[in-house]
PDB file of N, CA and C in Angstrom:
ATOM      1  N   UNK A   1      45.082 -81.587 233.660  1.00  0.00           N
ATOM      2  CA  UNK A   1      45.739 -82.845 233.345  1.00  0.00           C
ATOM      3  C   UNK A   1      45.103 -83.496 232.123  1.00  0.00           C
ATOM      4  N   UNK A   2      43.316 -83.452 231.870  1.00  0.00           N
ATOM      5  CA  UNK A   2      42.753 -84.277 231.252  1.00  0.00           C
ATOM      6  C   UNK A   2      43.586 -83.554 229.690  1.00  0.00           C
ATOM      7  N   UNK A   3      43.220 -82.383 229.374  1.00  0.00           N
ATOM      8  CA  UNK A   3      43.791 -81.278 228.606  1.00  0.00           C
ATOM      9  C   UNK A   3      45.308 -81.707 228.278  1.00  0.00           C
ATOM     10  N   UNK A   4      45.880 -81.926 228.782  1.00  0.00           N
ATOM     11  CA  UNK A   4      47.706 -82.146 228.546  1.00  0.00           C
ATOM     12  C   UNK A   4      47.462 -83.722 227.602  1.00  0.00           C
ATOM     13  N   UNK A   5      46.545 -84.638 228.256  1.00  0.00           N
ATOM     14  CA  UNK A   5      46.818 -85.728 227.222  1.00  0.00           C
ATOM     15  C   UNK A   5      45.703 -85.737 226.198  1.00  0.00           C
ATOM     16  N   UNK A   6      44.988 -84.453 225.988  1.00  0.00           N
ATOM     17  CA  UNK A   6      44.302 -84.709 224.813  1.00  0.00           C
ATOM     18  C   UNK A   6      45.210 -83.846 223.618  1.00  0.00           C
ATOM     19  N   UNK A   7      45.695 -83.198 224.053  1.00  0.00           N
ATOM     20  CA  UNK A   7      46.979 -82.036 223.325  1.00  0.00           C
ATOM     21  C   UNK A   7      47.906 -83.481 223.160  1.00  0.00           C
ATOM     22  N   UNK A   8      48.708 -84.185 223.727  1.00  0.00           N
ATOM     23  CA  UNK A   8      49.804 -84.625 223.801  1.00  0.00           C
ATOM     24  C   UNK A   8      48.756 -86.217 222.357  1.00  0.00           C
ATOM     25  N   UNK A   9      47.786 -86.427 222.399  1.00  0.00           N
ATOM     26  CA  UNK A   9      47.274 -88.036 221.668  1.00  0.00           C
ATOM     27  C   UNK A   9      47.015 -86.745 220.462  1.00  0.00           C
ATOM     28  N   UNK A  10      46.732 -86.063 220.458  1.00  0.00           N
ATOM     29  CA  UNK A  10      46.721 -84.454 219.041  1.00  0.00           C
ATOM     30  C   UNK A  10      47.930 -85.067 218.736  1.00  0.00           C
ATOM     31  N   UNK A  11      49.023 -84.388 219.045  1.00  0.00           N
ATOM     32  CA  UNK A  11      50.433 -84.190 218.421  1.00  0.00           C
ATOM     33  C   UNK A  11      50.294 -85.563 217.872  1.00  0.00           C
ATOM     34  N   UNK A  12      50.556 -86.863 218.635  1.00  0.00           N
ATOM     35  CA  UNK A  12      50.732 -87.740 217.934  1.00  0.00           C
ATOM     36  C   UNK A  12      49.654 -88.365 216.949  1.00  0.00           C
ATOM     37  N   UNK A  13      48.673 -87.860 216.822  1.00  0.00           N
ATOM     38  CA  UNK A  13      47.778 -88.279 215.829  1.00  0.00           C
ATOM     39  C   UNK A  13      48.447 -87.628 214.622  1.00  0.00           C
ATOM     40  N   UNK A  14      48.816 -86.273 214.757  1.00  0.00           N
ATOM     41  CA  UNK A  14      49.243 -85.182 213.728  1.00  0.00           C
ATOM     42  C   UNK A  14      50.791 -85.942 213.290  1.00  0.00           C
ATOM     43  N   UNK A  15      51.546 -86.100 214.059  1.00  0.00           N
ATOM     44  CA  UNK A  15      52.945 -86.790 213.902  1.00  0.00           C
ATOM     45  C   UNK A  15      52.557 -88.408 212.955  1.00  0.00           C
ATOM     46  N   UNK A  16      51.514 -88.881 213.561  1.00  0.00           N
ATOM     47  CA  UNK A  16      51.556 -90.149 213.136  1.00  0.00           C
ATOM     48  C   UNK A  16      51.038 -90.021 211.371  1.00  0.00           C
ATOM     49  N   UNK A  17      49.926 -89.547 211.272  1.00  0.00           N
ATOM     50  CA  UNK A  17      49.626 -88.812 209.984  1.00  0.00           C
ATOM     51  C   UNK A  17      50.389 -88.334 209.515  1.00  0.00           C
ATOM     52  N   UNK A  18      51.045 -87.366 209.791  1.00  0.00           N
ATOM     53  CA  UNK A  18      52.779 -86.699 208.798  1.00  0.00           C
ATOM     54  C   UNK A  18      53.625 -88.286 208.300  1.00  0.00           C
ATOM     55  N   UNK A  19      53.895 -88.954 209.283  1.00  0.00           N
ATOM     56  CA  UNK A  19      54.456 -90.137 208.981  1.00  0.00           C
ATOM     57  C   UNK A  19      53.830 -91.160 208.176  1.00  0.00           C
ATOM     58  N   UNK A  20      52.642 -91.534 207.984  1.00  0.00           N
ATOM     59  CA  UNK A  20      51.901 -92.071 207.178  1.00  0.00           C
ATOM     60  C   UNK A  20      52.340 -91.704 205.827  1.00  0.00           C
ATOM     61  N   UNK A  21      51.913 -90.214 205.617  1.00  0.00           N
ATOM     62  CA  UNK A  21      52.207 -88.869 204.249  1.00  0.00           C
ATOM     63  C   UNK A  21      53.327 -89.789 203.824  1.00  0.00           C
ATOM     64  N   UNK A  22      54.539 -89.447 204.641  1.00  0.00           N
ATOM     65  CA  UNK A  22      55.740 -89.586 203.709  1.00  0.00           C
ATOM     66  C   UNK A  22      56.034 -90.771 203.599  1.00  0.00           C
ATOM     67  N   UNK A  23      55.657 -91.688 204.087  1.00  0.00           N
ATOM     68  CA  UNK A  23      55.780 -93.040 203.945  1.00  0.00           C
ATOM     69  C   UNK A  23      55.131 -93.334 202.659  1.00  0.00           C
ATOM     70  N   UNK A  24      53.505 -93.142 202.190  1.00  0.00           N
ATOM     71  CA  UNK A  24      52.844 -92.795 201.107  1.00  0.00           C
ATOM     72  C   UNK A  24      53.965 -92.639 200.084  1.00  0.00           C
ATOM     73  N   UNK A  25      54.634 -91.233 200.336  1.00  0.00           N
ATOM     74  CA  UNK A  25      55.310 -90.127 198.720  1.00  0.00           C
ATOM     75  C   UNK A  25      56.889 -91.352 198.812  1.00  0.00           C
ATOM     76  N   UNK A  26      57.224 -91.956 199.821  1.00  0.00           N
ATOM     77  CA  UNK A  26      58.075 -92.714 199.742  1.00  0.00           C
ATOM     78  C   UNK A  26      58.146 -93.991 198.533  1.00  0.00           C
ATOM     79  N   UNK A  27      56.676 -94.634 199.273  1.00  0.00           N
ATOM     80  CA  UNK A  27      56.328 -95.544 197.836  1.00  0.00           C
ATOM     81  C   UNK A  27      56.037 -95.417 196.375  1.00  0.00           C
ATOM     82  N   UNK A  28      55.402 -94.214 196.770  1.00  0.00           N
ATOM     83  CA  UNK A  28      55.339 -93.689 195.064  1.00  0.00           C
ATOM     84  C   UNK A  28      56.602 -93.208 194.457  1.00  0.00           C
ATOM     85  N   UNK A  29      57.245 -92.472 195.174  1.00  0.00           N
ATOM     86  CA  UNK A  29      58.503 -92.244 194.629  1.00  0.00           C
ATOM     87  C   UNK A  29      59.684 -93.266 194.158  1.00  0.00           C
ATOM     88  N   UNK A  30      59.489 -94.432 194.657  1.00  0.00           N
ATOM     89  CA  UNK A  30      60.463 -95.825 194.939  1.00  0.00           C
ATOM     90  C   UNK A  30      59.642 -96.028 193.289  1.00  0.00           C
ATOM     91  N   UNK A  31      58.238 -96.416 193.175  1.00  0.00           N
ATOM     92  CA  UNK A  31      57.763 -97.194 192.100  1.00  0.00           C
ATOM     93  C   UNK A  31      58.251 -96.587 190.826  1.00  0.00           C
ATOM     94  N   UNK A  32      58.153 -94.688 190.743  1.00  0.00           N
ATOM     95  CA  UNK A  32      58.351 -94.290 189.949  1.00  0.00           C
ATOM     96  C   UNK A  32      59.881 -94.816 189.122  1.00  0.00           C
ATOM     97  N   UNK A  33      60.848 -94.768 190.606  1.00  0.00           N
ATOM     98  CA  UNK A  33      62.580 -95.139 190.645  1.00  0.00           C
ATOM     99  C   UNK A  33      61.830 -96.405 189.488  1.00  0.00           C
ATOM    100  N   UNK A  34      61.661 -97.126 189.843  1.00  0.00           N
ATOM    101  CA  UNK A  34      61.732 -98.436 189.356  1.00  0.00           C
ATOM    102  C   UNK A  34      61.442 -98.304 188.006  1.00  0.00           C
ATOM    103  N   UNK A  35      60.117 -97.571 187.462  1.00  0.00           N
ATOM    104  CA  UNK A  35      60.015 -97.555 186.198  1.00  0.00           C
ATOM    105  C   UNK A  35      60.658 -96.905 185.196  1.00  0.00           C
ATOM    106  N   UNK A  36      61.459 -95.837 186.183  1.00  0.00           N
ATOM    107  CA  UNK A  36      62.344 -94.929 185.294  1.00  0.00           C
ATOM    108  C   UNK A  36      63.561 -95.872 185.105  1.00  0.00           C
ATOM    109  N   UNK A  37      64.120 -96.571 186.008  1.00  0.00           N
ATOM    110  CA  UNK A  37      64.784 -97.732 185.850  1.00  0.00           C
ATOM    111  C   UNK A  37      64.870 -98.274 184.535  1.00  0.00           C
ATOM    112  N   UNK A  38      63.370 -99.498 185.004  1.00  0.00           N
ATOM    113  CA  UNK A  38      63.420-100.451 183.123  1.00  0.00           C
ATOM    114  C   UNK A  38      63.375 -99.856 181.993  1.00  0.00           C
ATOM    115  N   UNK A  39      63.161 -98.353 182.010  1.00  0.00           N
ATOM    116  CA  UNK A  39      62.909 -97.829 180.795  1.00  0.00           C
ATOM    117  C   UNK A  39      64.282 -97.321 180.519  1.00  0.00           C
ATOM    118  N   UNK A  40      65.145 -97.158 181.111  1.00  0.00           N
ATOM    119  CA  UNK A  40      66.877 -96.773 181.302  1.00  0.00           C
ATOM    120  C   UNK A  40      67.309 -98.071 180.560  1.00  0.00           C
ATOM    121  N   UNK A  41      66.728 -99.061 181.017  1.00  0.00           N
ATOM    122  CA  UNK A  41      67.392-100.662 180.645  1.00  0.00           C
ATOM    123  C   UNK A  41      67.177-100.388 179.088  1.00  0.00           C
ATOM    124  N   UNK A  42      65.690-100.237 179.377  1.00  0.00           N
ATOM    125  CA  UNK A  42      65.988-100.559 177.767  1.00  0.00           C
ATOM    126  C   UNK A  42      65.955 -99.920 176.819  1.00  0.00           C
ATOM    127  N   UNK A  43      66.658 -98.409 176.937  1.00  0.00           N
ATOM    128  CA  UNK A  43      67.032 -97.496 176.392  1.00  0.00           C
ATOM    129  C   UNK A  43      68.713 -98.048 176.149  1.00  0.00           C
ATOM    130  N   UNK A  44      69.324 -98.659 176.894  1.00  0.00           N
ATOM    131  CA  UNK A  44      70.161 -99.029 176.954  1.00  0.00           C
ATOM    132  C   UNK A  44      70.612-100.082 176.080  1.00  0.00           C
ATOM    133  N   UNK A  45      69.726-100.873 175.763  1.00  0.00           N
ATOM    134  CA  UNK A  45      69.810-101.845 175.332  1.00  0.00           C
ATOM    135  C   UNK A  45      69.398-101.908 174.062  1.00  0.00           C
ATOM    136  N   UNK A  46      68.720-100.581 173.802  1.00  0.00           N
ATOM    137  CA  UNK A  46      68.347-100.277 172.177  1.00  0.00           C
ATOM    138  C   UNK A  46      69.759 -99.671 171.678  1.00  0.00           C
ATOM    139  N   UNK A  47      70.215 -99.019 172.530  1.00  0.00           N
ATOM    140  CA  UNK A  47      72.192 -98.117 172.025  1.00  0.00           C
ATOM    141  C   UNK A  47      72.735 -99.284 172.341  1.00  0.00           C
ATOM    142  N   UNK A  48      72.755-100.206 172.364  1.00  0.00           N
ATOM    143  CA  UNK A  48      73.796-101.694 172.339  1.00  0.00           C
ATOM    144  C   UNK A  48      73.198-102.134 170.869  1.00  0.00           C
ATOM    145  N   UNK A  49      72.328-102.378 170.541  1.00  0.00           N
ATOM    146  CA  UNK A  49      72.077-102.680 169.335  1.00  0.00           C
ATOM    147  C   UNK A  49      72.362-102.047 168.646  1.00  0.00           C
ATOM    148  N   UNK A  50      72.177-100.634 168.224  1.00  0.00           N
ATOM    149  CA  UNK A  50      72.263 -99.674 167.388  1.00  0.00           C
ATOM    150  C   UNK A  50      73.921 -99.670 167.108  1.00  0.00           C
ATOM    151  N   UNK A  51      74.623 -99.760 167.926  1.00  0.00           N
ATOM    152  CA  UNK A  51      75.822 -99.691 168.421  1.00  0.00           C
ATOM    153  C   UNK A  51      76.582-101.228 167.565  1.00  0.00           C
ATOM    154  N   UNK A  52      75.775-102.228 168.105  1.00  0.00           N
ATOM    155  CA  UNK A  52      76.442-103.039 167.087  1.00  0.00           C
ATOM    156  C   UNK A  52      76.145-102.952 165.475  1.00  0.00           C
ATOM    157  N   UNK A  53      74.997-102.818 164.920  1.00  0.00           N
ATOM    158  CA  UNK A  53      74.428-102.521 164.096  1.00  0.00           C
ATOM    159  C   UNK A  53      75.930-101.442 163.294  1.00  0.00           C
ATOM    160  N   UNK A  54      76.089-100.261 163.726  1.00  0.00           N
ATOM    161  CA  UNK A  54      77.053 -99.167 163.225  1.00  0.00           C
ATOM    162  C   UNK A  54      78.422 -99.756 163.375  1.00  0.00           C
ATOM    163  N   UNK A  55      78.423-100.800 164.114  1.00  0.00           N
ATOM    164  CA  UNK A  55      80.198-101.171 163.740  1.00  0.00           C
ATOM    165  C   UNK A  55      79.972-102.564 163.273  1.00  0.00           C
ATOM    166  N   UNK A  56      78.971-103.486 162.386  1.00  0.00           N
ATOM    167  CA  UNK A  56      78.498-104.164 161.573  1.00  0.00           C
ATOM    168  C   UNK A  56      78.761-103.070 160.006  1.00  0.00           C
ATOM    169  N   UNK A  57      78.028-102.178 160.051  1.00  0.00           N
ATOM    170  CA  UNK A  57      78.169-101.314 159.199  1.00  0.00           C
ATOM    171  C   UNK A  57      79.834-100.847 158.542  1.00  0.00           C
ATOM    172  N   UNK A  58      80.259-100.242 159.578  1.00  0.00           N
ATOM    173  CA  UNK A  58      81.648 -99.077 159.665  1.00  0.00           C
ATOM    174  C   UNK A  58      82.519-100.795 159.200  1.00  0.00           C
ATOM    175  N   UNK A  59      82.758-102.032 159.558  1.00  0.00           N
ATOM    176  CA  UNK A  59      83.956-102.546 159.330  1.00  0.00           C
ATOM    177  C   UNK A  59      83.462-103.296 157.550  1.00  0.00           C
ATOM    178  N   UNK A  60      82.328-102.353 157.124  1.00  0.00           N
ATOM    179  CA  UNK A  60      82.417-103.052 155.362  1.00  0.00           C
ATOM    180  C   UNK A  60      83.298-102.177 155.014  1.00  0.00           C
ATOM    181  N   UNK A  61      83.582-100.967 155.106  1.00  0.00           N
ATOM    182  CA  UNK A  61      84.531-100.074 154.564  1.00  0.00           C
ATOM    183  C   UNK A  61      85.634-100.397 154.578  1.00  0.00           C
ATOM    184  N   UNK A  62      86.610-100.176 153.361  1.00  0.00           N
ATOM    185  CA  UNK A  62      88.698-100.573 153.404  1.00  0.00           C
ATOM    186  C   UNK A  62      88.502 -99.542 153.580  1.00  0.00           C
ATOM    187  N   UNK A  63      90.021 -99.176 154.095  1.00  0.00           N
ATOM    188  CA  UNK A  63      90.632 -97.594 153.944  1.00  0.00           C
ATOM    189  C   UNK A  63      91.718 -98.611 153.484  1.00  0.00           C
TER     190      UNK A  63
END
């Protein structure tokens, strides 16, 4: 009996630790999201400029 709940507080030490892990790679993975994010923004926001900039440009031309 003593044996069954030292096996059975194992598993969940081992389970609880696995769960910890990915909880861990969860947050890091979320932070990374985030920074790949603002850097999307403002990649974005440099081709909005550029963008106006080239049709500032393109409407000096007549055809």
């Amino acid at each position: 009996m003593n044996s069954q709940i030292v096996r059975a507080a194992e598993e969940q030490q081992s389970v609880s630790s696995e769960v910890n892990q990915n909880v861990s790679n969860i947050r890091d993975l979320s932070a990374k999201i985030l920074e790949n994010a603002g850097e999307a923004e403002k990649v974005g926001q440099e081709i909005n400029t550029l963008s106006d900039t080239q049709q500032s440009l393109m409407s000096q031309f007549k055809v």
